[in-house]
Protein backbone atom coordinates (compact mmCIF):
# COMPACT_ATOMS: atom_id res chain seq x y z
CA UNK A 1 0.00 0.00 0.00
CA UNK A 2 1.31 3.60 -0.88
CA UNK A 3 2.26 5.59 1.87
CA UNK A 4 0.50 8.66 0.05
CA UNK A 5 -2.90 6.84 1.00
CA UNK A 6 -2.59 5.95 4.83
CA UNK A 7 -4.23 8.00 6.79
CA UNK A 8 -3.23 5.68 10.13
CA UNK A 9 -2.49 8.04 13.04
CA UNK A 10 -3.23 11.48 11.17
CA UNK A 11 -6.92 11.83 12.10
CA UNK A 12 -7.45 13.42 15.32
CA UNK A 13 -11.22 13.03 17.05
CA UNK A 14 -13.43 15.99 16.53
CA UNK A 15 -13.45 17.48 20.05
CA UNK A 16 -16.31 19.30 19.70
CA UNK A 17 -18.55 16.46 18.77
CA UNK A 18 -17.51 14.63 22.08
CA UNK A 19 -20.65 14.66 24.60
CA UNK A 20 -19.73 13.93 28.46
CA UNK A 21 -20.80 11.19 30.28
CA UNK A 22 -23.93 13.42 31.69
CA UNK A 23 -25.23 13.41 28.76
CA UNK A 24 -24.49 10.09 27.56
CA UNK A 25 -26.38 8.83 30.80
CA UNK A 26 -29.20 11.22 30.41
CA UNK A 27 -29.19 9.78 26.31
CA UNK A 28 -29.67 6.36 27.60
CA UNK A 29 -31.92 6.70 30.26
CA UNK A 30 -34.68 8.69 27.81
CA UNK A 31 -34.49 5.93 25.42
CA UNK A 32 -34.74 3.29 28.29
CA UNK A 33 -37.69 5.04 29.34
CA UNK A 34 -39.17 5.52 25.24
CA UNK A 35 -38.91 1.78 25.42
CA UNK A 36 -40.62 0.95 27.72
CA UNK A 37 -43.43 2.83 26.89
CA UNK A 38 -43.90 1.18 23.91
CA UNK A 39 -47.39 -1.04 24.16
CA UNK A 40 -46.76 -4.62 22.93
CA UNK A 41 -49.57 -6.77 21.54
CA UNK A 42 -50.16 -9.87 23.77
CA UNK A 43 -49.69 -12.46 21.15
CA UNK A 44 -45.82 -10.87 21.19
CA UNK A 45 -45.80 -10.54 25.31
CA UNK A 46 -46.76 -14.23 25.55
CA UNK A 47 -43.47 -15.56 23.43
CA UNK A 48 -41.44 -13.52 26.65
């Protein structure tokens, strides 16, 4: 592989884009909480 083409070690993360763990928590727990408002039908409750 050409050297011109590796881009191995040369991309840094996007700081800005990087959320803290607050938020990451908060993230999860609103879609934890989405879920499980979601009604079921029984016919799918009774295979759990």
């Amino acid at each position: 592989m050409s050297p011109h083409f590796c881009r191995v070690g040369k991309i840094k993360p996007n700081v800005n884009k990087l959320i803290s763990l607050m938020e990451l928590e908060n993230m999860i727990l609103n879609f934890v909480e989405d879920a499980s408002k979601i009604d079921y039908p029984e016919s799918l409750k009774a295979n759990f």
